[in-house]
PDB file of N, CA and C in Angstrom:
ATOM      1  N   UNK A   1     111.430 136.633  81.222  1.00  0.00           N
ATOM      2  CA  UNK A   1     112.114 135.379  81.491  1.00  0.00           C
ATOM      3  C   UNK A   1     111.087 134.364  81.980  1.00  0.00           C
ATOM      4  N   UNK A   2     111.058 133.149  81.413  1.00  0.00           N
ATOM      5  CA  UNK A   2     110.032 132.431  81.585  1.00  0.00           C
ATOM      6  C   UNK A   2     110.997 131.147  82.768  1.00  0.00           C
ATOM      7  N   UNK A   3     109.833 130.583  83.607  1.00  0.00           N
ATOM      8  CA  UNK A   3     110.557 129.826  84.570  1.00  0.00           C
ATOM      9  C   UNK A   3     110.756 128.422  83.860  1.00  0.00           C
ATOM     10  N   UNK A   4     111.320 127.788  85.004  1.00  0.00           N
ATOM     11  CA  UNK A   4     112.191 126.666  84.586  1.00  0.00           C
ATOM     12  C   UNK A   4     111.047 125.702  84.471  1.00  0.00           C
ATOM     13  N   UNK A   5     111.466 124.903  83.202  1.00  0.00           N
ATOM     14  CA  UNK A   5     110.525 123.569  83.001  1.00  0.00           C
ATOM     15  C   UNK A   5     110.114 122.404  83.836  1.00  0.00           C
ATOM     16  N   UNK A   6     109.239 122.292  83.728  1.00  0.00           N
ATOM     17  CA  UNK A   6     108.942 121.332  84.265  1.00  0.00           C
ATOM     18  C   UNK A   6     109.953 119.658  84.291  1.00  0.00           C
ATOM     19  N   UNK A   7     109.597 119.362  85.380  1.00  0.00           N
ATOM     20  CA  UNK A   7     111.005 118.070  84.960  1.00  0.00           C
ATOM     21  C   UNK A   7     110.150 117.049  84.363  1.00  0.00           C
ATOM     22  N   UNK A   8     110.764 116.000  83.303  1.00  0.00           N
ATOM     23  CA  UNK A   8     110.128 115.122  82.683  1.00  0.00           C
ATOM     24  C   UNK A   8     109.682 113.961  83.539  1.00  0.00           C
ATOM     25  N   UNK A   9     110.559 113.771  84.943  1.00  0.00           N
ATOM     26  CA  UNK A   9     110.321 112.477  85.883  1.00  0.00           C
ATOM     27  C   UNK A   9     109.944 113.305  87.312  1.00  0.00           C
ATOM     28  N   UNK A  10     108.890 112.329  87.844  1.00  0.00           N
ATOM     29  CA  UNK A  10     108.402 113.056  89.197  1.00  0.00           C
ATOM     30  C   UNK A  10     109.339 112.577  90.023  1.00  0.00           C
ATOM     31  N   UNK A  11     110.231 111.651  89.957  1.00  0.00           N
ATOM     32  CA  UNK A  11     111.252 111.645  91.017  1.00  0.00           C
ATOM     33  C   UNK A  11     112.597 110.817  90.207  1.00  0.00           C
ATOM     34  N   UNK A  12     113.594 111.051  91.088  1.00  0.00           N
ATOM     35  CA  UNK A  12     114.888 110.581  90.698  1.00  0.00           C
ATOM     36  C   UNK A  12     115.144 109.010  89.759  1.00  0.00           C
ATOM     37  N   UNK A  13     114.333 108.430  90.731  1.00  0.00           N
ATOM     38  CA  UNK A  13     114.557 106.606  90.627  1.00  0.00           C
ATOM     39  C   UNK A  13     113.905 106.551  89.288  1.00  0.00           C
ATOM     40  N   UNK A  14     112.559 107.255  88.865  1.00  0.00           N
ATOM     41  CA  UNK A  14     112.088 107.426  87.813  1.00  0.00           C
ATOM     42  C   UNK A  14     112.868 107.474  86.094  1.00  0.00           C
ATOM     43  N   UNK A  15     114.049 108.316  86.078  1.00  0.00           N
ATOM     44  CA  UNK A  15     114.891 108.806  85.840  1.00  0.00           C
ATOM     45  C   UNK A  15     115.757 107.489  85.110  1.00  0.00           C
ATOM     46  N   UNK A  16     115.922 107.032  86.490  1.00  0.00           N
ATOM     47  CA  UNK A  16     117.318 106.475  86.379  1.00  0.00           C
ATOM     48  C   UNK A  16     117.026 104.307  86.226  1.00  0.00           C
ATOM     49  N   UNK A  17     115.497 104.292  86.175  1.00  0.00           N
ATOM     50  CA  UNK A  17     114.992 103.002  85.911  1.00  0.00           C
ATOM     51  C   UNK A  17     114.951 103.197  84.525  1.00  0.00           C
ATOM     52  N   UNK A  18     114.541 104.605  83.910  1.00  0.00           N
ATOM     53  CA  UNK A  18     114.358 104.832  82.507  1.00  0.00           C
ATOM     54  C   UNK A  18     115.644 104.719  82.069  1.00  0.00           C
ATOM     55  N   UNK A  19     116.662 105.302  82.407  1.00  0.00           N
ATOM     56  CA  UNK A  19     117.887 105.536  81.598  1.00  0.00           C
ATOM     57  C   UNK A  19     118.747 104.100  81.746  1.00  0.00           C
ATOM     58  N   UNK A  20     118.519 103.724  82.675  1.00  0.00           N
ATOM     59  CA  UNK A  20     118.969 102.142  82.880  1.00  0.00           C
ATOM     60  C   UNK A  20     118.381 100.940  81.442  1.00  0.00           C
ATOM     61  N   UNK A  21     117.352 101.509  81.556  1.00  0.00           N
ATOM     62  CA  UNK A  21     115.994 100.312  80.679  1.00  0.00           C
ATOM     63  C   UNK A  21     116.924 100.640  79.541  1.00  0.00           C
ATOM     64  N   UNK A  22     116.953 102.400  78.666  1.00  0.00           N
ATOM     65  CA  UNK A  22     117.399 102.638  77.604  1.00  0.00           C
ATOM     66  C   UNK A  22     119.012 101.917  77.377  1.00  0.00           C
ATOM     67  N   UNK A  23     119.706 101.977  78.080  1.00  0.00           N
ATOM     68  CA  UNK A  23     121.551 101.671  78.205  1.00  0.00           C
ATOM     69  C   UNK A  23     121.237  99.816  77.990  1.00  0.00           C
ATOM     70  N   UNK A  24     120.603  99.645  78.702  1.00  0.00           N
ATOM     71  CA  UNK A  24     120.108  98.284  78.358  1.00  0.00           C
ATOM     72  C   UNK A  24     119.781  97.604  77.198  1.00  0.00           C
ATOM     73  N   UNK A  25     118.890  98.583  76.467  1.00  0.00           N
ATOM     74  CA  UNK A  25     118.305  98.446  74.833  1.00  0.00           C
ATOM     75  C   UNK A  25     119.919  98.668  73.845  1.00  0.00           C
ATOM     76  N   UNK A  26     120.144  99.902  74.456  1.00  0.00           N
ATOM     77  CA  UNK A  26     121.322 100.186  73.328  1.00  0.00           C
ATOM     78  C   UNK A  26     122.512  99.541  73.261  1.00  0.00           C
ATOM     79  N   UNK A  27     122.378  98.753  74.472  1.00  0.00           N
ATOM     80  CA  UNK A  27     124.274  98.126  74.469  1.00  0.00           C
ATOM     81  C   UNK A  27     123.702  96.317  73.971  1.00  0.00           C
ATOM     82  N   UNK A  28     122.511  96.419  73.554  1.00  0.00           N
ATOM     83  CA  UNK A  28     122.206  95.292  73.158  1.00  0.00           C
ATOM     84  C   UNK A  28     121.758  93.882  73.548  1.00  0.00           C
ATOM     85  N   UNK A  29     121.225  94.595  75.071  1.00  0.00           N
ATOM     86  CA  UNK A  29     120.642  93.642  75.753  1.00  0.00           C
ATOM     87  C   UNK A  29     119.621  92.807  75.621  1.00  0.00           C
ATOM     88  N   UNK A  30     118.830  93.591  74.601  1.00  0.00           N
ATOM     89  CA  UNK A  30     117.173  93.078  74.322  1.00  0.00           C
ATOM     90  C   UNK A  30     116.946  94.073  73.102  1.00  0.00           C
ATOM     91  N   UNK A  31     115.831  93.977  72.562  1.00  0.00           N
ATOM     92  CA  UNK A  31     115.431  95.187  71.248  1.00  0.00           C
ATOM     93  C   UNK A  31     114.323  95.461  71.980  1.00  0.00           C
ATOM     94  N   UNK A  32     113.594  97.066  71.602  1.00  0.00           N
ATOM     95  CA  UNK A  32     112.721  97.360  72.162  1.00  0.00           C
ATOM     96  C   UNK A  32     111.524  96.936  71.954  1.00  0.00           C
ATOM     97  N   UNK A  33     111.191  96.663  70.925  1.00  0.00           N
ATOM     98  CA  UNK A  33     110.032  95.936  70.446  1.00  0.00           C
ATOM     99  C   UNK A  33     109.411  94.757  71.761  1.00  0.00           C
ATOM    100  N   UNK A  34     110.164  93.951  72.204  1.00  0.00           N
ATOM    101  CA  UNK A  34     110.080  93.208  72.780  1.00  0.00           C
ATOM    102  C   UNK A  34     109.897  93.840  74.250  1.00  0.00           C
ATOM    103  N   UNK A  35     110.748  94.634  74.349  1.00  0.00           N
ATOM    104  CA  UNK A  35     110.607  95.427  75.770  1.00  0.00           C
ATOM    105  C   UNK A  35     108.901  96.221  75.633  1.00  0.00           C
ATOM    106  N   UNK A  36     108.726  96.764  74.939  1.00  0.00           N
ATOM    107  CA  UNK A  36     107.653  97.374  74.887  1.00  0.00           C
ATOM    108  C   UNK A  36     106.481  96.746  75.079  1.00  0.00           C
ATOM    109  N   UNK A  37     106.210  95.294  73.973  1.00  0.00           N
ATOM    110  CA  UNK A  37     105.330  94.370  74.309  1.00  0.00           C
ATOM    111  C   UNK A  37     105.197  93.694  75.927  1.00  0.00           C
ATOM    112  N   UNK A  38     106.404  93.749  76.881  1.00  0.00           N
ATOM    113  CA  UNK A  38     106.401  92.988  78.274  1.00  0.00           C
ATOM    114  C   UNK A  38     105.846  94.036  78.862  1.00  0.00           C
ATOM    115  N   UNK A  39     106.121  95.378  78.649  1.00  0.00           N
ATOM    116  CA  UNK A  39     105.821  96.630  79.707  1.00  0.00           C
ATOM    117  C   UNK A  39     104.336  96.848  79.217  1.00  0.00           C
ATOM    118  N   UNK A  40     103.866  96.960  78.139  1.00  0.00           N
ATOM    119  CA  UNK A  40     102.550  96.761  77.417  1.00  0.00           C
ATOM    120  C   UNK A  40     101.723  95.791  78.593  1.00  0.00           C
ATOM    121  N   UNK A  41     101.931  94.519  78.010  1.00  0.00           N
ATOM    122  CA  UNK A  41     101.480  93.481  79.433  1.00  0.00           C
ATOM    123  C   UNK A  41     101.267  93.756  80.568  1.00  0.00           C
ATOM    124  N   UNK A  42     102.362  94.310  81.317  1.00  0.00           N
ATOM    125  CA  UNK A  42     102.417  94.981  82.931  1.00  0.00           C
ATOM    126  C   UNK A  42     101.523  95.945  82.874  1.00  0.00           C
ATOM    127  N   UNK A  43     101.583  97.039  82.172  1.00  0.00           N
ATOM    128  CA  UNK A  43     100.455  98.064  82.249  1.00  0.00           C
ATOM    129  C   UNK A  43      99.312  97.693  82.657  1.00  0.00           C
ATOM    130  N   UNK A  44      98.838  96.573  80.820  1.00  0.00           N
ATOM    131  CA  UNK A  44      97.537  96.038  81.150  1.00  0.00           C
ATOM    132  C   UNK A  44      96.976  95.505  82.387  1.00  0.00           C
ATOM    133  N   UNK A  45      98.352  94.551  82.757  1.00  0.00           N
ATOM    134  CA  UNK A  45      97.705  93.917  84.265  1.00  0.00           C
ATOM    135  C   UNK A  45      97.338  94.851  85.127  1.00  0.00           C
ATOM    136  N   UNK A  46      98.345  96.246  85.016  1.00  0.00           N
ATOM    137  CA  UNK A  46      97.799  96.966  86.709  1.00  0.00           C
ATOM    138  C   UNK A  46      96.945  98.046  86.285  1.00  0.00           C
ATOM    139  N   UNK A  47      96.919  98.567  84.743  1.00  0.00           N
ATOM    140  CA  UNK A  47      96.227  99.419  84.707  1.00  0.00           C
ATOM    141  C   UNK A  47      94.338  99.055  84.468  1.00  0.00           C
ATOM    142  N   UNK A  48      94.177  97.630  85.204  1.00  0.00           N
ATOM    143  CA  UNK A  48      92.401  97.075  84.894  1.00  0.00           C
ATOM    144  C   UNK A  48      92.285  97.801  86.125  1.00  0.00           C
ATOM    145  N   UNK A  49      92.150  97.767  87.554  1.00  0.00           N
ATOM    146  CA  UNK A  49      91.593  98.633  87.923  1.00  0.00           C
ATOM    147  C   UNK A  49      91.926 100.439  88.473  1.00  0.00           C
ATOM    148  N   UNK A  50      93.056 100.667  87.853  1.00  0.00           N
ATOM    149  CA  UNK A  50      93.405 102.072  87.668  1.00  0.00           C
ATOM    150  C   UNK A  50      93.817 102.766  86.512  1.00  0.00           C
ATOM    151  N   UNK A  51      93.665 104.392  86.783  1.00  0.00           N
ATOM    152  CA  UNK A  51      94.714 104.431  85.037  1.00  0.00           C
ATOM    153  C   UNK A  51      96.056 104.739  85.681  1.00  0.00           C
ATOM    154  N   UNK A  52      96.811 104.473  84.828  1.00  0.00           N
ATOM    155  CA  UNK A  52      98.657 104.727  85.261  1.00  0.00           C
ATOM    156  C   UNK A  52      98.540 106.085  84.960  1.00  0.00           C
ATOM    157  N   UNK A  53      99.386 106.612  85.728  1.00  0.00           N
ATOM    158  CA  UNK A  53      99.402 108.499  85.050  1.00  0.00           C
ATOM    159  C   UNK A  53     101.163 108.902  85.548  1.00  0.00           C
ATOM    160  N   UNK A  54     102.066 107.627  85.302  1.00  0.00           N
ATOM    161  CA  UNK A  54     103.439 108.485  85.079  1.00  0.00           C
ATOM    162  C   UNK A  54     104.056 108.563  85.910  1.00  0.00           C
ATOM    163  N   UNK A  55     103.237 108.542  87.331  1.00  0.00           N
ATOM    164  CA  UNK A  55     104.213 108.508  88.410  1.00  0.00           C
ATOM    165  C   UNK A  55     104.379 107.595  88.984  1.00  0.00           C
ATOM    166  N   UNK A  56     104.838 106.879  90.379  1.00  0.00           N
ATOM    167  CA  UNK A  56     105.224 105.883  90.840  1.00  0.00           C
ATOM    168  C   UNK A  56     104.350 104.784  90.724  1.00  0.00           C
ATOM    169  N   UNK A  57     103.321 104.641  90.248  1.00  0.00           N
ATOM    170  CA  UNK A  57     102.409 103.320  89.732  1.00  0.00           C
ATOM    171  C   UNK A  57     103.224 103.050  88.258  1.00  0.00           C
ATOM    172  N   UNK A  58     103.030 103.855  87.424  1.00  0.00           N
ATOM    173  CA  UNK A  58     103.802 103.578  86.219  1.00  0.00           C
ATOM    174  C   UNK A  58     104.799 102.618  86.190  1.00  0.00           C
ATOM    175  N   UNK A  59     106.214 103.735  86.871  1.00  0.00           N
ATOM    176  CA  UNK A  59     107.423 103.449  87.131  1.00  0.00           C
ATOM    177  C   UNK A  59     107.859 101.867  87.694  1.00  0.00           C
ATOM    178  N   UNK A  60     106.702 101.820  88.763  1.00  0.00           N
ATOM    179  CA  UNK A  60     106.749 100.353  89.718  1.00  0.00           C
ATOM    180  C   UNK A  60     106.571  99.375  88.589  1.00  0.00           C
ATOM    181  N   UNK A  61     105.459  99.576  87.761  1.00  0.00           N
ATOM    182  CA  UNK A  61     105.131  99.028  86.911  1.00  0.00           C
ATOM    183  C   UNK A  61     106.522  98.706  85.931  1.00  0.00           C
ATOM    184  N   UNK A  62     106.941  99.909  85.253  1.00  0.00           N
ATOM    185  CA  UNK A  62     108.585  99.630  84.594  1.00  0.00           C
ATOM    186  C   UNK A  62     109.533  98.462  85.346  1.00  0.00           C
ATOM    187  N   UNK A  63     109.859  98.930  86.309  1.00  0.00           N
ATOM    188  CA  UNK A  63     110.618  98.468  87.473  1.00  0.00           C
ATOM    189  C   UNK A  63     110.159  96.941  87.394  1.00  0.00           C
ATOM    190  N   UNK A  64     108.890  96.517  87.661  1.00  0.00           N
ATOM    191  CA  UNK A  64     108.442  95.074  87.605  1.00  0.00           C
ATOM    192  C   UNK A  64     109.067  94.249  86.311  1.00  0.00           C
ATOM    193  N   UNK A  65     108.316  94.978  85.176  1.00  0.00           N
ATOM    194  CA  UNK A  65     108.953  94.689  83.822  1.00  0.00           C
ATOM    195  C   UNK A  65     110.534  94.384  83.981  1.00  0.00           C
ATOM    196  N   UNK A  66     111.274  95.355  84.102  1.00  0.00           N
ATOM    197  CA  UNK A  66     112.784  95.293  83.883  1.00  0.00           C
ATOM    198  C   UNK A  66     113.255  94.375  84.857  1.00  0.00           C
ATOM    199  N   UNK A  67     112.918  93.918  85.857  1.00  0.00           N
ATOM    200  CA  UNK A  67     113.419  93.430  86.957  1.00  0.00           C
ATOM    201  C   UNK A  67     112.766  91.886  86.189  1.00  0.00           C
ATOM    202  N   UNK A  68     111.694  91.490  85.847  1.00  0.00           N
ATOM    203  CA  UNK A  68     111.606  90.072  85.274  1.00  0.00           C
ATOM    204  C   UNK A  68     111.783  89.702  84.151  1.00  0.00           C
ATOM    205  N   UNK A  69     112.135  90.541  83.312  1.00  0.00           N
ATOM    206  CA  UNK A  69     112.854  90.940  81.829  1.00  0.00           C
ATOM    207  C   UNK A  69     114.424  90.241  81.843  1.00  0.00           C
ATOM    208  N   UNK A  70     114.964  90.879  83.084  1.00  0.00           N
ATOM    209  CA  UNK A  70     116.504  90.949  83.131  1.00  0.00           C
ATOM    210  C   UNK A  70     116.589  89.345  83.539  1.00  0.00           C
ATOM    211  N   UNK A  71     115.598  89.217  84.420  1.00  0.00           N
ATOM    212  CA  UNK A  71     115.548  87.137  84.659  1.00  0.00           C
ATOM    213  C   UNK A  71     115.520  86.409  84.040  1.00  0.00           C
ATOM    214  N   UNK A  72     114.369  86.642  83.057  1.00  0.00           N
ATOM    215  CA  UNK A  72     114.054  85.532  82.303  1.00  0.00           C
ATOM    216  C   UNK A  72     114.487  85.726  80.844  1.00  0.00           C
ATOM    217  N   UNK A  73     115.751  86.647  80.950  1.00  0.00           N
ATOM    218  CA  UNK A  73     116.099  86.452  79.327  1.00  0.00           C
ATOM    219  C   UNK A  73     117.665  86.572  80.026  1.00  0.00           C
ATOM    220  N   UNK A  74     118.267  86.087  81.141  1.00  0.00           N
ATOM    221  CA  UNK A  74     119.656  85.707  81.868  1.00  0.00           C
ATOM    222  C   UNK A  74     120.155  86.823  81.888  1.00  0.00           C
ATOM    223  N   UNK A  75     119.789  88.208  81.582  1.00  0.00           N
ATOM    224  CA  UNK A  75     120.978  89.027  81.640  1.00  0.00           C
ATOM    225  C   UNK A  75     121.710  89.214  82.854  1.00  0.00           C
ATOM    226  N   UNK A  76     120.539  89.224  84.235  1.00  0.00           N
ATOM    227  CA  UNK A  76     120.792  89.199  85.191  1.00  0.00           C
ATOM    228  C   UNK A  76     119.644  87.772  85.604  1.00  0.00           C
ATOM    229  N   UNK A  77     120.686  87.252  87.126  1.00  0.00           N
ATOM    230  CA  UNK A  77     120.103  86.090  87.833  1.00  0.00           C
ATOM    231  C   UNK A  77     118.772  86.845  88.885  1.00  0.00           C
ATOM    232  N   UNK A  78     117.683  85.768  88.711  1.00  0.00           N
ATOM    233  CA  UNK A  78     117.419  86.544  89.913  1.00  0.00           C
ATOM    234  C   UNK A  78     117.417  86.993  90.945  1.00  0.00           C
ATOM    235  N   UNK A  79     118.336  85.719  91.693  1.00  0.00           N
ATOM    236  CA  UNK A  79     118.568  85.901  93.265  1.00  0.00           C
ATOM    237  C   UNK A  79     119.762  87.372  93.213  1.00  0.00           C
ATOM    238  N   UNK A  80     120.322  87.915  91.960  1.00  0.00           N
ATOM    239  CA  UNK A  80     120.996  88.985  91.714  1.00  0.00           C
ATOM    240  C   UNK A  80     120.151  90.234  92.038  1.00  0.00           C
ATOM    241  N   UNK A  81     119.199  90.266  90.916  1.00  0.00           N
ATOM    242  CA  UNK A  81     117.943  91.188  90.884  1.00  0.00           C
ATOM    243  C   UNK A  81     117.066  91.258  92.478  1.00  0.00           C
ATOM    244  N   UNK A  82     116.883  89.977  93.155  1.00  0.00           N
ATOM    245  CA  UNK A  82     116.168  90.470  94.110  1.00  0.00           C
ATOM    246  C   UNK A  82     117.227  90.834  95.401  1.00  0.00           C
ATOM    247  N   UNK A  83     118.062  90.314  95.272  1.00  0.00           N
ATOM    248  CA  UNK A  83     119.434  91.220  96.106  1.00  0.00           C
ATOM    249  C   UNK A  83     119.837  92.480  96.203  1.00  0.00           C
ATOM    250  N   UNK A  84     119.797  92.899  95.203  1.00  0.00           N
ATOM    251  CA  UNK A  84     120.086  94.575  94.776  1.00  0.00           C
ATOM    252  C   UNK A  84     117.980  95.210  95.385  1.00  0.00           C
ATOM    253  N   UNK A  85     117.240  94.694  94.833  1.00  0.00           N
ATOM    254  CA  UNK A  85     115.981  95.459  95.253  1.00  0.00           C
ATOM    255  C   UNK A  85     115.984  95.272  96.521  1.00  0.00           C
ATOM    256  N   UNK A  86     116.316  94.190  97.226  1.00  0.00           N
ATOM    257  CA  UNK A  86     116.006  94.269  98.643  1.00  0.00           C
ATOM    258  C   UNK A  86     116.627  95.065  99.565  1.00  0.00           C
ATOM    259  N   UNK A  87     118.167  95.533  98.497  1.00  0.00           N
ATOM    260  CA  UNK A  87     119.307  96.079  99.268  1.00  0.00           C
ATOM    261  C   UNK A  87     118.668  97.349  98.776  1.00  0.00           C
ATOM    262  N   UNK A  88     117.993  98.066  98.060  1.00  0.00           N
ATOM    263  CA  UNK A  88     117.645  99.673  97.798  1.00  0.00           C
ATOM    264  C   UNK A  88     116.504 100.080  99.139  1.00  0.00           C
ATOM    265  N   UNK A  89     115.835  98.890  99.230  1.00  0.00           N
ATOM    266  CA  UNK A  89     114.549  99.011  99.807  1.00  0.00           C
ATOM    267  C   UNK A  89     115.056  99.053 101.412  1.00  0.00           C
ATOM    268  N   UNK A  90     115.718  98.492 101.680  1.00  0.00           N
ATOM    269  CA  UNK A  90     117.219  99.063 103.123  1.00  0.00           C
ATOM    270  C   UNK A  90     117.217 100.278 102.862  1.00  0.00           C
ATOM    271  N   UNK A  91     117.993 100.268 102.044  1.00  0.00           N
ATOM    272  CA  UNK A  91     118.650 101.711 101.725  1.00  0.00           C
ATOM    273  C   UNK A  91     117.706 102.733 102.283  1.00  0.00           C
ATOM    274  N   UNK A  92     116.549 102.572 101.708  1.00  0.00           N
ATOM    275  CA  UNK A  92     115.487 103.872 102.132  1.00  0.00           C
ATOM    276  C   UNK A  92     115.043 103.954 103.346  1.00  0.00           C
ATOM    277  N   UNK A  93     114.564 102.712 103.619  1.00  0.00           N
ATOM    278  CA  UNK A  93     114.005 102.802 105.145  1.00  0.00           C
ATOM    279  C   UNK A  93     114.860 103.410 106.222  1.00  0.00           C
ATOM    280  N   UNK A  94     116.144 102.831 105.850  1.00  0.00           N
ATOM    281  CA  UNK A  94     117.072 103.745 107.015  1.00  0.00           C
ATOM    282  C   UNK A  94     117.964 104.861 106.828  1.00  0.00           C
ATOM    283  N   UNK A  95     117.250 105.808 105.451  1.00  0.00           N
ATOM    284  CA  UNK A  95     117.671 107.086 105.105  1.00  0.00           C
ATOM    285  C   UNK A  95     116.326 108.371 105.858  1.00  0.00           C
ATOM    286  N   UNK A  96     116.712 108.951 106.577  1.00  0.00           N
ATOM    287  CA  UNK A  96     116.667 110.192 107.189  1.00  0.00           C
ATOM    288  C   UNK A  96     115.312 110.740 105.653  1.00  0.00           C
ATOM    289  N   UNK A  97     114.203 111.138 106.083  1.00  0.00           N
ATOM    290  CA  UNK A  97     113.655 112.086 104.980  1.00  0.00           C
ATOM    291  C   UNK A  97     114.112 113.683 104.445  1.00  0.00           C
ATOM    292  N   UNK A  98     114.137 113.247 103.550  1.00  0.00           N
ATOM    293  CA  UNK A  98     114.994 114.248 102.307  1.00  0.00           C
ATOM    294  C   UNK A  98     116.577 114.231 102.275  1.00  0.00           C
ATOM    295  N   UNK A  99     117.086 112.689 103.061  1.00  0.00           N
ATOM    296  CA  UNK A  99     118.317 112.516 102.573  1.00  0.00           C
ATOM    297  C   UNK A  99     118.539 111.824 101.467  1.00  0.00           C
ATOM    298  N   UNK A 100     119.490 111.848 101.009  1.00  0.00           N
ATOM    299  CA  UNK A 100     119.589 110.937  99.458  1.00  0.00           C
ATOM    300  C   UNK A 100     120.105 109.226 100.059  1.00  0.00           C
ATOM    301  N   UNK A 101     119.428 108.397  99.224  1.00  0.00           N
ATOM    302  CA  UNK A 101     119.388 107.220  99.441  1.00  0.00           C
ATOM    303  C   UNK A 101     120.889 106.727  99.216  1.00  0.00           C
ATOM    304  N   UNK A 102     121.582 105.933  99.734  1.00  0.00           N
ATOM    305  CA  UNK A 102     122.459 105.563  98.803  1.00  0.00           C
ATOM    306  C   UNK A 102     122.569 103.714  99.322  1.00  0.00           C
ATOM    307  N   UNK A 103     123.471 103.218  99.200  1.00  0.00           N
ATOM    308  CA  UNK A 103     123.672 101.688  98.888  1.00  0.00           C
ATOM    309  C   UNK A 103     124.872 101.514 100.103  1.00  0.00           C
ATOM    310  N   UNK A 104     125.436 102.413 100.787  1.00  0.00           N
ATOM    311  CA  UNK A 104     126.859 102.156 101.546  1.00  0.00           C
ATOM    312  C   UNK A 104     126.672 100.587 102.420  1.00  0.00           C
ATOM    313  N   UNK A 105     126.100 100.432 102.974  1.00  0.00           N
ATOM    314  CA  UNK A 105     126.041  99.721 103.227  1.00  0.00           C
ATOM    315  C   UNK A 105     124.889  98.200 103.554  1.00  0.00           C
ATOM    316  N   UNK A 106     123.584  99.162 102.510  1.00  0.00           N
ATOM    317  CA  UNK A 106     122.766  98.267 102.852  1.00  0.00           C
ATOM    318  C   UNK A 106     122.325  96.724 101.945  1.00  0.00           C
ATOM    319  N   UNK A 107     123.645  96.713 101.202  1.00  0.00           N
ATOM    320  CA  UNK A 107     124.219  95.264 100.558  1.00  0.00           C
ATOM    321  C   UNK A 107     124.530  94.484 101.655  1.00  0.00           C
ATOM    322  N   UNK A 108     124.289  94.432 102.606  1.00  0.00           N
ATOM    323  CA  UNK A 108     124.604  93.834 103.836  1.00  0.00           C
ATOM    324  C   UNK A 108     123.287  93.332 104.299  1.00  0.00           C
ATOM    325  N   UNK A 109     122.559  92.322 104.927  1.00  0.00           N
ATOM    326  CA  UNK A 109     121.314  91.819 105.548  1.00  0.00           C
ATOM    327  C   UNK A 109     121.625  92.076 106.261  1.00  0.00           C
TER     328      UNK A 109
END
């Protein structure tokens, strides 16, 4: 019996920025082509003085993309987009380590 695979994302948010980005493409938010060329860009910018290798540099990197993607093509406003990031970034700071993050209440300033 061989052990369990390796997981494809080093962490959750990883995951779920990806599967977000994809639901995004498919319900016809943007085509990927275009997505690819903006995240292309972002790379380039952060990957001049590092290489990206997949984990949370990458991802941040995604995350940047999708978050000024969703602005500047209206899907979402930004004062929307930076509302929700500011409200995750709550979220964590005042989650307990190795509790799961959640949102209950840190939509609230």
């Amino acid at each position: 019996m061989t052990g369990a695979p390796e997981p494809v994302f080093q962490e959750p948010w990883h995951a779920q920025v990806f599967a977000l980005t994809v639901h995004l493409n498919e319900t016809g938010h943007f085509v990927w082509p275009d997505w690819a060329a903006r995240f292309g860009a972002t790379l380039k910018r952060h990957g001049v003085a590092k290489e990206l290798n997949g984990g949370d540099d990458y991802f941040n990197a995604w995350l940047e993309t999708l978050e000024s993607y969703l602005a500047q093509t209206g899907v979402a406003q930004a004062s929307a987009v930076e509302t929700m990031r500011a409200a995750w970034e709550r979220a964590y700071l005042r989650t307990a380590h190795g509790d799961p993050v959640t949102l209950d209440d840190a939509l609230e300033p």
